[in-house]
PDB file of N, CA and C in Angstrom:
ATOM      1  N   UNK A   1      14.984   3.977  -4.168  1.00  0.00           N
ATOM      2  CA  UNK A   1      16.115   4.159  -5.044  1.00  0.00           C
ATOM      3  C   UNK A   1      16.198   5.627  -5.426  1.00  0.00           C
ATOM      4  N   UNK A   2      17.295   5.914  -5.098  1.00  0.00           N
ATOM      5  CA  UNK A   2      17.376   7.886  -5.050  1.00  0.00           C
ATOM      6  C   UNK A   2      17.442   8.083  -7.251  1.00  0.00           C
ATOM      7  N   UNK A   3      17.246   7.167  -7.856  1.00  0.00           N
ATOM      8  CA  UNK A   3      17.801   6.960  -9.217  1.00  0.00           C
ATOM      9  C   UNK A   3      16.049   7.241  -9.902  1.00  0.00           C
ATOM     10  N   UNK A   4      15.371   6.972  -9.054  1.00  0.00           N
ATOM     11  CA  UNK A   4      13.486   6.812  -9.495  1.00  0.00           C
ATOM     12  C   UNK A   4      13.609   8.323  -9.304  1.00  0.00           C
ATOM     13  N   UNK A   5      12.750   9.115 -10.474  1.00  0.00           N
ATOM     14  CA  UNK A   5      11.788  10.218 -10.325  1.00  0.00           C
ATOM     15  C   UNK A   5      10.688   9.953  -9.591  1.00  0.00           C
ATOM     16  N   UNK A   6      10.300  10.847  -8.431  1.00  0.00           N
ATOM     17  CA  UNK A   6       9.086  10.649  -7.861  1.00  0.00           C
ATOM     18  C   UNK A   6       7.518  10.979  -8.844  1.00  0.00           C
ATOM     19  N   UNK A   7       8.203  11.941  -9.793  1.00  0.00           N
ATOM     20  CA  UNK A   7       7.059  12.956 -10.639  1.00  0.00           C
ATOM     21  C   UNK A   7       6.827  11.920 -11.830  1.00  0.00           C
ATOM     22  N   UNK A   8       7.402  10.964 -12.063  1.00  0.00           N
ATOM     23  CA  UNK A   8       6.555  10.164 -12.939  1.00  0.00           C
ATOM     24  C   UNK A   8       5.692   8.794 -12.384  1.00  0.00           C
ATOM     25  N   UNK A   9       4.988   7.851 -13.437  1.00  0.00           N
ATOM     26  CA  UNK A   9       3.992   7.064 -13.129  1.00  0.00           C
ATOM     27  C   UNK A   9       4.969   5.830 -12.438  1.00  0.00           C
ATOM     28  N   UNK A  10       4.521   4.629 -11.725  1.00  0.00           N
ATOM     29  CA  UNK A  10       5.588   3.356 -11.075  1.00  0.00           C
ATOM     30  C   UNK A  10       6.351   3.379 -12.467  1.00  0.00           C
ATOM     31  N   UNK A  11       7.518   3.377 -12.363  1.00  0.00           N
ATOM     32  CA  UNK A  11       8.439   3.382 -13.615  1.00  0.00           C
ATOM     33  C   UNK A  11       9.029   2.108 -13.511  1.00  0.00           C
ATOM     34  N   UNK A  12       9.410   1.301 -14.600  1.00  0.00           N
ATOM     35  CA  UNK A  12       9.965   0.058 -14.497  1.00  0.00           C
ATOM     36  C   UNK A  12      11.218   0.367 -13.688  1.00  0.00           C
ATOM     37  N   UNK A  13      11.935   0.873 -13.159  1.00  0.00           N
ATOM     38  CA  UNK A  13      13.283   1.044 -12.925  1.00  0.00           C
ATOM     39  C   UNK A  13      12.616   0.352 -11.366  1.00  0.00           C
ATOM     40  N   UNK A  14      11.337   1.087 -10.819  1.00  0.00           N
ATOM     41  CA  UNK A  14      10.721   0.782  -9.261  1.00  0.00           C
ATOM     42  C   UNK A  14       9.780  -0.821  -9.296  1.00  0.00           C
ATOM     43  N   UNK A  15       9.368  -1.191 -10.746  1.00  0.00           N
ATOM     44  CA  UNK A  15       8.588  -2.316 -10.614  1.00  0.00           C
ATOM     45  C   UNK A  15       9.604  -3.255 -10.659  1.00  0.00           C
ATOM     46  N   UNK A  16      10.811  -2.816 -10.957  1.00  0.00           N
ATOM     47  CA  UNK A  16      11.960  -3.977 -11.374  1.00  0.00           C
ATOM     48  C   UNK A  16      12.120  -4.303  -9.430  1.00  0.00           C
ATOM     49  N   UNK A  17      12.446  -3.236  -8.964  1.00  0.00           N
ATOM     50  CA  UNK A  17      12.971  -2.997  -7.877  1.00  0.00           C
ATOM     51  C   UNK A  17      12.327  -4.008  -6.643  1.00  0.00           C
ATOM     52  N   UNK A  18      10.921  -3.759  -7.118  1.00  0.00           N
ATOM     53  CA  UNK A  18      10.205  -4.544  -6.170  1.00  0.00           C
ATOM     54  C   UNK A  18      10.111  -5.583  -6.316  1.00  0.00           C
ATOM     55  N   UNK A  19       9.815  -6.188  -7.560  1.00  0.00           N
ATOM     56  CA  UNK A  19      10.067  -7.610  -8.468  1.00  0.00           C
ATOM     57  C   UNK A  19      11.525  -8.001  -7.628  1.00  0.00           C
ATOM     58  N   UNK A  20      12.501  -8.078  -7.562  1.00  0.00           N
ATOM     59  CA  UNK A  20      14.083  -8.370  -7.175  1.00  0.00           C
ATOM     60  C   UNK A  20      13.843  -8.422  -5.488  1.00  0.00           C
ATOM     61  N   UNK A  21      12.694  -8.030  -4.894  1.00  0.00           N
ATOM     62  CA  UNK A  21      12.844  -7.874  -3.505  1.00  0.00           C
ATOM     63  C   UNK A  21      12.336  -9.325  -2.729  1.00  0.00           C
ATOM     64  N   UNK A  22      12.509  -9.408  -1.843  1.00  0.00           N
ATOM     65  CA  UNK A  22      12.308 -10.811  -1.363  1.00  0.00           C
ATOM     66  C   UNK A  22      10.783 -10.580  -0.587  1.00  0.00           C
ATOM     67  N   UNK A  23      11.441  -9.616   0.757  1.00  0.00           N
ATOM     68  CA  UNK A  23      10.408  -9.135   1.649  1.00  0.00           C
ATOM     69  C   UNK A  23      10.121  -7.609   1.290  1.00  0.00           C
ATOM     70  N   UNK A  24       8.644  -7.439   1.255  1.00  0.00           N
ATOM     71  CA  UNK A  24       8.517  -6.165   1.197  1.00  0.00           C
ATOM     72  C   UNK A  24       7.839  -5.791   2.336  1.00  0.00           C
ATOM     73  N   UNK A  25       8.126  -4.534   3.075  1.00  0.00           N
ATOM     74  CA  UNK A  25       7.659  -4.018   3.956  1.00  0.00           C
ATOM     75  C   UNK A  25       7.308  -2.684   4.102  1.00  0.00           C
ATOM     76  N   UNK A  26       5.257  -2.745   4.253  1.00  0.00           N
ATOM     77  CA  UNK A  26       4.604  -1.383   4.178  1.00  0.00           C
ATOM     78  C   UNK A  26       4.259  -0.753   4.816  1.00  0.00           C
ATOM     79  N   UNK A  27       4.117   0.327   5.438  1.00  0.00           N
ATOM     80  CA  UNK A  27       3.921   1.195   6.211  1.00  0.00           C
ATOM     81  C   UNK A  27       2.636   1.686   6.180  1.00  0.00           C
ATOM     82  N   UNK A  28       2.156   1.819   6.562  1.00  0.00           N
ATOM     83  CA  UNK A  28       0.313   2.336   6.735  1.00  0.00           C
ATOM     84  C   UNK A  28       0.462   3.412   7.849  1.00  0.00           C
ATOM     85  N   UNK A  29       0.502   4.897   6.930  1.00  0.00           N
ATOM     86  CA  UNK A  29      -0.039   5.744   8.473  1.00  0.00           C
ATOM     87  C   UNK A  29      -1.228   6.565   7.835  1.00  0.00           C
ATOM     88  N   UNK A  30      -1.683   7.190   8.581  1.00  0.00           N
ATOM     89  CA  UNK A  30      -2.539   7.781   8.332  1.00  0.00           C
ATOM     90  C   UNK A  30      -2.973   8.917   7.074  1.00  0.00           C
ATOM     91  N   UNK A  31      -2.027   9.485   6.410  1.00  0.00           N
ATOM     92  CA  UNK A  31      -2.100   9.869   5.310  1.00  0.00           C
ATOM     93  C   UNK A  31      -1.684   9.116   4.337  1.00  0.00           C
ATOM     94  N   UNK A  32      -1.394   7.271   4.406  1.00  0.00           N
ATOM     95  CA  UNK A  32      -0.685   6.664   3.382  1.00  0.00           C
ATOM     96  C   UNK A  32      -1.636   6.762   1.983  1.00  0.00           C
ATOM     97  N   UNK A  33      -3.070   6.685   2.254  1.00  0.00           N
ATOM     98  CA  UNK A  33      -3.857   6.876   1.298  1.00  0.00           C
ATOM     99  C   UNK A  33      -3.974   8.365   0.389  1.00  0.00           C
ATOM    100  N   UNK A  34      -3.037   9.017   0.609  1.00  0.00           N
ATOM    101  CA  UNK A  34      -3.195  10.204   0.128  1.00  0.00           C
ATOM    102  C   UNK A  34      -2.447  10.469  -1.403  1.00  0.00           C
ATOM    103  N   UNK A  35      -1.465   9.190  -1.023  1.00  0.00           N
ATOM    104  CA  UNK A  35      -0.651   9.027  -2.220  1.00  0.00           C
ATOM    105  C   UNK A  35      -1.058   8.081  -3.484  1.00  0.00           C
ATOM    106  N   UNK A  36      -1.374   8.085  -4.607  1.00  0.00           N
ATOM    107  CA  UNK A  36      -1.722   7.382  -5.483  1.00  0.00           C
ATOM    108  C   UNK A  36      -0.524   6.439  -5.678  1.00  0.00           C
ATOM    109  N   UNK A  37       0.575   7.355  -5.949  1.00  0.00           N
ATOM    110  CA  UNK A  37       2.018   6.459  -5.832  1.00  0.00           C
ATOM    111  C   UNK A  37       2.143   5.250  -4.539  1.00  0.00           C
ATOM    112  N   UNK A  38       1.869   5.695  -3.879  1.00  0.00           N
ATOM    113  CA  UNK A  38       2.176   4.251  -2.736  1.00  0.00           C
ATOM    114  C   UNK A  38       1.145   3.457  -2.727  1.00  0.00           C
ATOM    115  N   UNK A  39      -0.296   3.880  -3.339  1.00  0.00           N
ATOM    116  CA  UNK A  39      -1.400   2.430  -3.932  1.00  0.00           C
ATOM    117  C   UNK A  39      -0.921   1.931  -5.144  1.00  0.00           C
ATOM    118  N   UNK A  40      -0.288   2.905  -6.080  1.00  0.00           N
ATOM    119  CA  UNK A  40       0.092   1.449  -7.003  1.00  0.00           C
ATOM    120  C   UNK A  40       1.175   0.763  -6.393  1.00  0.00           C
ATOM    121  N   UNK A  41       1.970   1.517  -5.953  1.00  0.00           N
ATOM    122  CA  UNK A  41       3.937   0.731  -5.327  1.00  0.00           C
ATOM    123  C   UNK A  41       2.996  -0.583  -4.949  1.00  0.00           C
ATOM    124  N   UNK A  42       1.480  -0.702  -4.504  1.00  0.00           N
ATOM    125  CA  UNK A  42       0.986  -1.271  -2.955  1.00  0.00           C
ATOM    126  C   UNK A  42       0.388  -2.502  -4.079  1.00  0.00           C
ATOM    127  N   UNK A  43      -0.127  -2.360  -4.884  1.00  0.00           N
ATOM    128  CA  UNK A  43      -0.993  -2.791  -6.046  1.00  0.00           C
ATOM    129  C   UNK A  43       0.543  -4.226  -6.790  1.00  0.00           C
ATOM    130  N   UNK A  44       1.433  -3.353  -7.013  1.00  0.00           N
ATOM    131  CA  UNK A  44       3.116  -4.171  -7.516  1.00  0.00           C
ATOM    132  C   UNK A  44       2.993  -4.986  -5.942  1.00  0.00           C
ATOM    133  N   UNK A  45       3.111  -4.772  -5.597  1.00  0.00           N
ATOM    134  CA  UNK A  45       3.447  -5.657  -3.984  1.00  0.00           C
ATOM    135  C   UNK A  45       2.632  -6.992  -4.142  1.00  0.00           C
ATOM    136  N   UNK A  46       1.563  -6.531  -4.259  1.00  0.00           N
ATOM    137  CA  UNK A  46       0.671  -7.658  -4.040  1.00  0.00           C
ATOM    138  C   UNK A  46       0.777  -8.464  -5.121  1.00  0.00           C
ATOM    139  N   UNK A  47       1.272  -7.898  -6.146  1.00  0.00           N
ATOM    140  CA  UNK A  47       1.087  -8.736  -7.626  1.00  0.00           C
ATOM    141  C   UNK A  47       1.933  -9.460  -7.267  1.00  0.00           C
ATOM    142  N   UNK A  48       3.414  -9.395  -6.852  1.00  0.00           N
ATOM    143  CA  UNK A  48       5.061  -9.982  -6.337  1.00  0.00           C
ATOM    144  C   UNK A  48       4.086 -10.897  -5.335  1.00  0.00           C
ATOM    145  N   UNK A  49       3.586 -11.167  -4.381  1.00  0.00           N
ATOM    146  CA  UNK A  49       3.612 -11.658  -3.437  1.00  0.00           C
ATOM    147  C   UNK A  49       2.426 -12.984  -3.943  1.00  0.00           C
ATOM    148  N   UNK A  50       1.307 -12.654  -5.156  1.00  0.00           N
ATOM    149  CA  UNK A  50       1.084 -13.648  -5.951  1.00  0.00           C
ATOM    150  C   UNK A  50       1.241 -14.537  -6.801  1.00  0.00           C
ATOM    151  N   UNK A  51       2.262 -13.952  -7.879  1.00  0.00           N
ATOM    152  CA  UNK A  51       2.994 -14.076  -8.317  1.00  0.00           C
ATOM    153  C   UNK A  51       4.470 -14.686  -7.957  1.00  0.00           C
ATOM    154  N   UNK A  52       5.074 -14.746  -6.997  1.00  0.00           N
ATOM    155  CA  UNK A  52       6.584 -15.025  -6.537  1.00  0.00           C
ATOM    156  C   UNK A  52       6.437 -15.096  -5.190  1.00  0.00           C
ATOM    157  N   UNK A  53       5.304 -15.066  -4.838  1.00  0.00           N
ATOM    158  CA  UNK A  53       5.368 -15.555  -3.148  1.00  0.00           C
ATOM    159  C   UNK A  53       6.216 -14.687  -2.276  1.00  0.00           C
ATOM    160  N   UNK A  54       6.136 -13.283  -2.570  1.00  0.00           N
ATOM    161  CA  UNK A  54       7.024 -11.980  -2.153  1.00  0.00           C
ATOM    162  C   UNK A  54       6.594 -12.250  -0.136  1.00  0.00           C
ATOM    163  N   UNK A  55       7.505 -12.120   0.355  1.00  0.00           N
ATOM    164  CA  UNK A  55       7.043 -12.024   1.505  1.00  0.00           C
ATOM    165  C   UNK A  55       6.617 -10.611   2.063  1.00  0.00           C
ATOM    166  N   UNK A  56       5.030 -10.205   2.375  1.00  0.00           N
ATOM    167  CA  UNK A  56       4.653  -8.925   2.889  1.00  0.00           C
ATOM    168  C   UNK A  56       4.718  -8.590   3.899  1.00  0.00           C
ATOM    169  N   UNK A  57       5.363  -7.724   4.934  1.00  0.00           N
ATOM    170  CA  UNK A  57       4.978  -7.158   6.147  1.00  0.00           C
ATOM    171  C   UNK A  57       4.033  -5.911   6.510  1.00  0.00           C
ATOM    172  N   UNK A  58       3.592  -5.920   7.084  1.00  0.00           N
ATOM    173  CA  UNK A  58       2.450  -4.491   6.921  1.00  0.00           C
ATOM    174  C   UNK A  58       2.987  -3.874   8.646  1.00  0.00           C
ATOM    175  N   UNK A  59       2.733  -2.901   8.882  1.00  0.00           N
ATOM    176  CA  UNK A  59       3.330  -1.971   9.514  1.00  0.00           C
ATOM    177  C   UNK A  59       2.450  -0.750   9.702  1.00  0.00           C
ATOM    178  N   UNK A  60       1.692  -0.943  10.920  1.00  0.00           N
ATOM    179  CA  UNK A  60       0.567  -0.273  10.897  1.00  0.00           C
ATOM    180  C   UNK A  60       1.023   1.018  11.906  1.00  0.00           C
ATOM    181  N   UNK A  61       1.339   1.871  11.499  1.00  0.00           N
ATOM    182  CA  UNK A  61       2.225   3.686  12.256  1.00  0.00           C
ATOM    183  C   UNK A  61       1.176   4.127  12.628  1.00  0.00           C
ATOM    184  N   UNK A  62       0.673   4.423  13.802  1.00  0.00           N
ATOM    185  CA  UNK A  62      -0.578   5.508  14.256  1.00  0.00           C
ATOM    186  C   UNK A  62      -1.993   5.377  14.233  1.00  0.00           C
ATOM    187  N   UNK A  63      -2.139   3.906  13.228  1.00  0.00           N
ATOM    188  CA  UNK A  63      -3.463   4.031  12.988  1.00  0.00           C
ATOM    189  C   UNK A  63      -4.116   2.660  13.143  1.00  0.00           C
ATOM    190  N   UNK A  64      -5.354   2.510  13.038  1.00  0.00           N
ATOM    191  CA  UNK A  64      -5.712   0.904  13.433  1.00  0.00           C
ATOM    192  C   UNK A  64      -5.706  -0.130  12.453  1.00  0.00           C
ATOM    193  N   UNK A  65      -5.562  -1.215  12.221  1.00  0.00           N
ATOM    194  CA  UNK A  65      -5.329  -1.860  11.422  1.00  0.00           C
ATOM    195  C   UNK A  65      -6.637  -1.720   9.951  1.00  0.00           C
ATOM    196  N   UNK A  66      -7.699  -1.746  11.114  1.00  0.00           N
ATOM    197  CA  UNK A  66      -8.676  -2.240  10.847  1.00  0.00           C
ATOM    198  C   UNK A  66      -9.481  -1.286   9.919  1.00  0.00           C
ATOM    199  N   UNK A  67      -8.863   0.275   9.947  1.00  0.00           N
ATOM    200  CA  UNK A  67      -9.196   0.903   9.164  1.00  0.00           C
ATOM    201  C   UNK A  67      -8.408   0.958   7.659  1.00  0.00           C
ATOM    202  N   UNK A  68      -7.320   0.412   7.789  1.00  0.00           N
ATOM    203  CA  UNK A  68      -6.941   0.298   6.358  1.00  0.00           C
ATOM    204  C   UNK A  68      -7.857  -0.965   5.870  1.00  0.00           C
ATOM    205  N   UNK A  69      -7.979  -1.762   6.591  1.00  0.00           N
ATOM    206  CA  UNK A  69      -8.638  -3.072   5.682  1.00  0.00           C
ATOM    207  C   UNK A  69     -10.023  -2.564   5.623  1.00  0.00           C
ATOM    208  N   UNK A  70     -10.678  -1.632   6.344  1.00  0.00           N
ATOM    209  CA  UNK A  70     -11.798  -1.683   5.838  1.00  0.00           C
ATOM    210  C   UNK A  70     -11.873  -0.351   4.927  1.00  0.00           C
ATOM    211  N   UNK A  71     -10.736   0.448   4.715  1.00  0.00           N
ATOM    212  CA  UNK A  71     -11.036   1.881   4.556  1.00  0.00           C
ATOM    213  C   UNK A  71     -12.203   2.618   5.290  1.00  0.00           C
ATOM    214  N   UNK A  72     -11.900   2.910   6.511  1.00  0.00           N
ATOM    215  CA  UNK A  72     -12.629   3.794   7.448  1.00  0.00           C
ATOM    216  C   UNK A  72     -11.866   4.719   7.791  1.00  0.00           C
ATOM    217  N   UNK A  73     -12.578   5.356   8.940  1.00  0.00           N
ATOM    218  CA  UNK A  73     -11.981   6.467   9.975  1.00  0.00           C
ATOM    219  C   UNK A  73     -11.427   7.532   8.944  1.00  0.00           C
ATOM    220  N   UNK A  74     -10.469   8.062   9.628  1.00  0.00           N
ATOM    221  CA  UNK A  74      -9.903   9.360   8.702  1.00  0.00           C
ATOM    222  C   UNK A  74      -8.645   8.265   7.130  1.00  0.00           C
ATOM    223  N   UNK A  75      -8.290   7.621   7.495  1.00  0.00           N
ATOM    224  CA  UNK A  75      -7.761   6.585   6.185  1.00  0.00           C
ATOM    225  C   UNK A  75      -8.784   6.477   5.569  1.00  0.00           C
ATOM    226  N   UNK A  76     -10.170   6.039   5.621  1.00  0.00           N
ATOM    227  CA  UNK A  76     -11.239   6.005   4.642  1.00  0.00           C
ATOM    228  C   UNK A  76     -11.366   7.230   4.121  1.00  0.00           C
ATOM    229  N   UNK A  77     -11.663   8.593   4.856  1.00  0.00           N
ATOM    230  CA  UNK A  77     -11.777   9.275   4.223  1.00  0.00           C
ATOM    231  C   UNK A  77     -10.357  10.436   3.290  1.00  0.00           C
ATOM    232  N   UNK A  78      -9.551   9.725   3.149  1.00  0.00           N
ATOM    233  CA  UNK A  78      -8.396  10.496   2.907  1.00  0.00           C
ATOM    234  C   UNK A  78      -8.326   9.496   1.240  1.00  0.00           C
ATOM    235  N   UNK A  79      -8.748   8.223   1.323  1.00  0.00           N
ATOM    236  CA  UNK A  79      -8.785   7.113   0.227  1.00  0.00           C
ATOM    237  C   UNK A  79      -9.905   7.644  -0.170  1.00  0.00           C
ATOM    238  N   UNK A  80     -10.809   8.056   0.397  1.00  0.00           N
ATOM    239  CA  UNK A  80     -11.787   8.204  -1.079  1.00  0.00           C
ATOM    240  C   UNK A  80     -11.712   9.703  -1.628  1.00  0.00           C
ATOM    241  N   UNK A  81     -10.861  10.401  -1.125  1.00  0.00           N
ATOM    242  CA  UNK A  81      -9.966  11.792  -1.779  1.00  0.00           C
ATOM    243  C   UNK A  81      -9.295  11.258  -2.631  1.00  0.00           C
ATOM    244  N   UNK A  82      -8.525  10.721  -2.565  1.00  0.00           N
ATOM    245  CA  UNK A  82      -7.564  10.166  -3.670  1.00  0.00           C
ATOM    246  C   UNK A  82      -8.278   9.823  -5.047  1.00  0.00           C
ATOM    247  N   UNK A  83      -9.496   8.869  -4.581  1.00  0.00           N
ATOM    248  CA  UNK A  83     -10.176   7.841  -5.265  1.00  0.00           C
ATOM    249  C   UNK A  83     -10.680   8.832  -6.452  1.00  0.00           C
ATOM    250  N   UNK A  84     -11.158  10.134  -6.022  1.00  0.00           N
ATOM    251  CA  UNK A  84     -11.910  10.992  -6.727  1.00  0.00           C
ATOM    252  C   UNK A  84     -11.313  11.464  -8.136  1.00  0.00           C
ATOM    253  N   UNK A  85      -9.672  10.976  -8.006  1.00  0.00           N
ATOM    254  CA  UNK A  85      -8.693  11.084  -9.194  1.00  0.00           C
ATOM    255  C   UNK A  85      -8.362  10.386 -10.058  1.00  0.00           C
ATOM    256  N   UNK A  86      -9.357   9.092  -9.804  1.00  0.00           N
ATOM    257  CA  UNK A  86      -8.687   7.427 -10.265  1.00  0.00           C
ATOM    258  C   UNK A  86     -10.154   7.351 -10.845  1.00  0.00           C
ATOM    259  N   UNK A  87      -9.884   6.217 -11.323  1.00  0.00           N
ATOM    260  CA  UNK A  87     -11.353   5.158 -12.099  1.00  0.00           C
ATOM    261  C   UNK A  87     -11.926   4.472 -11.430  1.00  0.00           C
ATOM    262  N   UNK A  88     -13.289   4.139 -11.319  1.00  0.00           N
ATOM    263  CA  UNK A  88     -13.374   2.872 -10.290  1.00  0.00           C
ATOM    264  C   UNK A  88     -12.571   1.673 -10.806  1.00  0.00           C
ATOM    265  N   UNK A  89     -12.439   0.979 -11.443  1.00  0.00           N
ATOM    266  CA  UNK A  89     -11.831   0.236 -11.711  1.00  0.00           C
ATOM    267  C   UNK A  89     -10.126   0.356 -10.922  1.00  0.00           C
ATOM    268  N   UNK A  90      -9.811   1.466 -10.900  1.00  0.00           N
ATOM    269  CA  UNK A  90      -8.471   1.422 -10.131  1.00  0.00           C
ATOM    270  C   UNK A  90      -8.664   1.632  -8.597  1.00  0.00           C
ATOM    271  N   UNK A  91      -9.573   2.621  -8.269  1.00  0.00           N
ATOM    272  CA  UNK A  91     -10.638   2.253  -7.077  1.00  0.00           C
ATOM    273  C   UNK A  91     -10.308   0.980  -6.247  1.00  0.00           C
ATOM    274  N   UNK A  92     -11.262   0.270  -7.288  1.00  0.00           N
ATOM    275  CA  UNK A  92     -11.877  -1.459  -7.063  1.00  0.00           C
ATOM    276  C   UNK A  92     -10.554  -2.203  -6.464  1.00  0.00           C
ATOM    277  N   UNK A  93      -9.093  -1.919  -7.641  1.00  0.00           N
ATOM    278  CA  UNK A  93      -8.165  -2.857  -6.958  1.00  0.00           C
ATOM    279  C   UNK A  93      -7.071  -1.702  -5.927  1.00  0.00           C
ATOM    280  N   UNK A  94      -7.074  -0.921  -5.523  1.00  0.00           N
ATOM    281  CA  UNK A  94      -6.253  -0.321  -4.907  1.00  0.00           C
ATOM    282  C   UNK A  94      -7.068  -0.696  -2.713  1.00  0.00           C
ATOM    283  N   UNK A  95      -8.811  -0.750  -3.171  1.00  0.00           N
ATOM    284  CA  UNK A  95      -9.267  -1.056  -2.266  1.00  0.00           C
ATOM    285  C   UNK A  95      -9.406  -2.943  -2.031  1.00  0.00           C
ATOM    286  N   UNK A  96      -9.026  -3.639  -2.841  1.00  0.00           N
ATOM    287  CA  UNK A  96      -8.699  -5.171  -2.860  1.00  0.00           C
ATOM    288  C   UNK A  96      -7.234  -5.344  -1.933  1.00  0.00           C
ATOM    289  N   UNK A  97      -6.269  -4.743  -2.686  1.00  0.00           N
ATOM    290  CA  UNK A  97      -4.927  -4.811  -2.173  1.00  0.00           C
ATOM    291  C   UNK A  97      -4.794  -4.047  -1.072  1.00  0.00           C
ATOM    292  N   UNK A  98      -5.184  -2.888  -0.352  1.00  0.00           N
ATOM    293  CA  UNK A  98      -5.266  -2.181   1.079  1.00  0.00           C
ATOM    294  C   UNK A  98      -5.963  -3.599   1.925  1.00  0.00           C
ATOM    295  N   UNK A  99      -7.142  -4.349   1.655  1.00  0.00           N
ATOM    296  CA  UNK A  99      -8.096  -5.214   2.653  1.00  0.00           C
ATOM    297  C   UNK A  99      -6.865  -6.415   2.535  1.00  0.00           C
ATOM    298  N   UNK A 100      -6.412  -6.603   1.193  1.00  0.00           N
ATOM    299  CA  UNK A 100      -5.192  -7.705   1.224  1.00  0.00           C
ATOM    300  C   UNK A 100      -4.408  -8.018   2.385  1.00  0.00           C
ATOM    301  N   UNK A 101      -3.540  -6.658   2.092  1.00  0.00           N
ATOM    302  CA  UNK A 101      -2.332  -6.571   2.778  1.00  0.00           C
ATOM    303  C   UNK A 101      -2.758  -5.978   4.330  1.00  0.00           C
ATOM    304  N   UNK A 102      -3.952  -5.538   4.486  1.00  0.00           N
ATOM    305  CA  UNK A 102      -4.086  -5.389   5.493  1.00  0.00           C
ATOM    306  C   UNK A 102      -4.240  -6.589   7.051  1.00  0.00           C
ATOM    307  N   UNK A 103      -4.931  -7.604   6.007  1.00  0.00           N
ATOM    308  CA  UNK A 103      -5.465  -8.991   6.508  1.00  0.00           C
ATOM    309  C   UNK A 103      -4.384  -9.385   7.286  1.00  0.00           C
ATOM    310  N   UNK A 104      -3.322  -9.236   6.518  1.00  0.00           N
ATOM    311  CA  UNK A 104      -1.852 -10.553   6.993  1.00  0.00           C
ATOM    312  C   UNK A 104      -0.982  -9.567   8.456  1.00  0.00           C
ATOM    313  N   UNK A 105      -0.220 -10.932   9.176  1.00  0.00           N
ATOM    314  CA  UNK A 105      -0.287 -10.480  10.151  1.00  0.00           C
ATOM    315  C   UNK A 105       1.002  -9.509  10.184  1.00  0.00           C
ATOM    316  N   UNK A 106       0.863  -8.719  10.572  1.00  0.00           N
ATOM    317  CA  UNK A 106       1.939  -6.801  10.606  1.00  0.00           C
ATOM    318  C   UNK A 106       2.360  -6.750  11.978  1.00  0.00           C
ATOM    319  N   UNK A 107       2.407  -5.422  12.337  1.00  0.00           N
ATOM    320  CA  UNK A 107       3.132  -4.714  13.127  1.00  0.00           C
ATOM    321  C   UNK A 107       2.188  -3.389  13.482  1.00  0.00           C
ATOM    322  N   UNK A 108       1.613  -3.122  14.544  1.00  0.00           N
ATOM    323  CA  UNK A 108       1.009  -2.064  14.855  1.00  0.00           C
ATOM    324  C   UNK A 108       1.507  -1.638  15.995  1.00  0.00           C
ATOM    325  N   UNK A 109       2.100  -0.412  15.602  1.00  0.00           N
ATOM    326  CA  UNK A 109       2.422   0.826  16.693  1.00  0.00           C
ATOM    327  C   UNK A 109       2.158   0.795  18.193  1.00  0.00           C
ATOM    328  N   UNK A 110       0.829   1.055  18.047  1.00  0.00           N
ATOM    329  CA  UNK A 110       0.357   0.947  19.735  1.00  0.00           C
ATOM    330  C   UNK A 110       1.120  -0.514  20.784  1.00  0.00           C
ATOM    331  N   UNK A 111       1.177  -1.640  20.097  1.00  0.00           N
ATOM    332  CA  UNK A 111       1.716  -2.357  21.031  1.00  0.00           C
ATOM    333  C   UNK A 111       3.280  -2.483  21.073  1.00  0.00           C
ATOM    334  N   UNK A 112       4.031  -1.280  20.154  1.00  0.00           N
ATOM    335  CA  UNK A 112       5.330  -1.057  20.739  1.00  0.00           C
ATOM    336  C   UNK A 112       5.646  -0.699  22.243  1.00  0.00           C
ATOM    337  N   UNK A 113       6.775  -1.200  22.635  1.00  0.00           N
ATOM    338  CA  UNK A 113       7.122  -0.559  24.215  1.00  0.00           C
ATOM    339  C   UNK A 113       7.596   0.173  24.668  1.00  0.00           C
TER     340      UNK A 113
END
């Protein structure tokens, strides 16, 4: 929504946004962990999809699945850069909801044609 400031915290105007959405669909590339903003957007997702049975797609761009769910490879180490800014406690669920949403079945790059 071009109406959201990027420079402030998930603002209700974006939790509303996602709340109202049916399907949400996430993108995982290789710097996605770099953003604190797209682990919480990621954190709201998962809450919608417990909460309201949000339908998730995951969308794996460049990188292997398997490193977002486990936080490895260069995504592991780009998440625990981030991490170094957060609490464990926000840590704890930002790395719950990455293994989450990583689990369910997506879309990975490499087997495009």
């Amino acid at each position: 929504d071009s109406e959201i400031e990027r420079s402030r915290s998930l603002v209700p105007e974006l939790k509303n946004s996602i709340r109202d959405s049916r399907i949400a669909v996430v993108v995982f590339s290789r710097n996605y962990a770099s953003s604190s903003w797209c682990l919480n957007e990621l954190l709201e997702i998962v809450n919608c999809k417990k909460e309201f049975g949000q339908m998730v797609i995951p969308v794996f761009y460049g990188l292997d699945p398997s490193h977002v769910r486990k936080q490895t490879g260069d995504f592991g180490k780009i998440f625990e850069e981030t991490c170094l800014k957060s609490t464990e406690e926000v840590k704890i669920r930002w790395k719950e909801a990455l293994t989450n949403v990583a689990n369910l079945l997506g879309y990975h790059s490499v087997t495009w044609g």
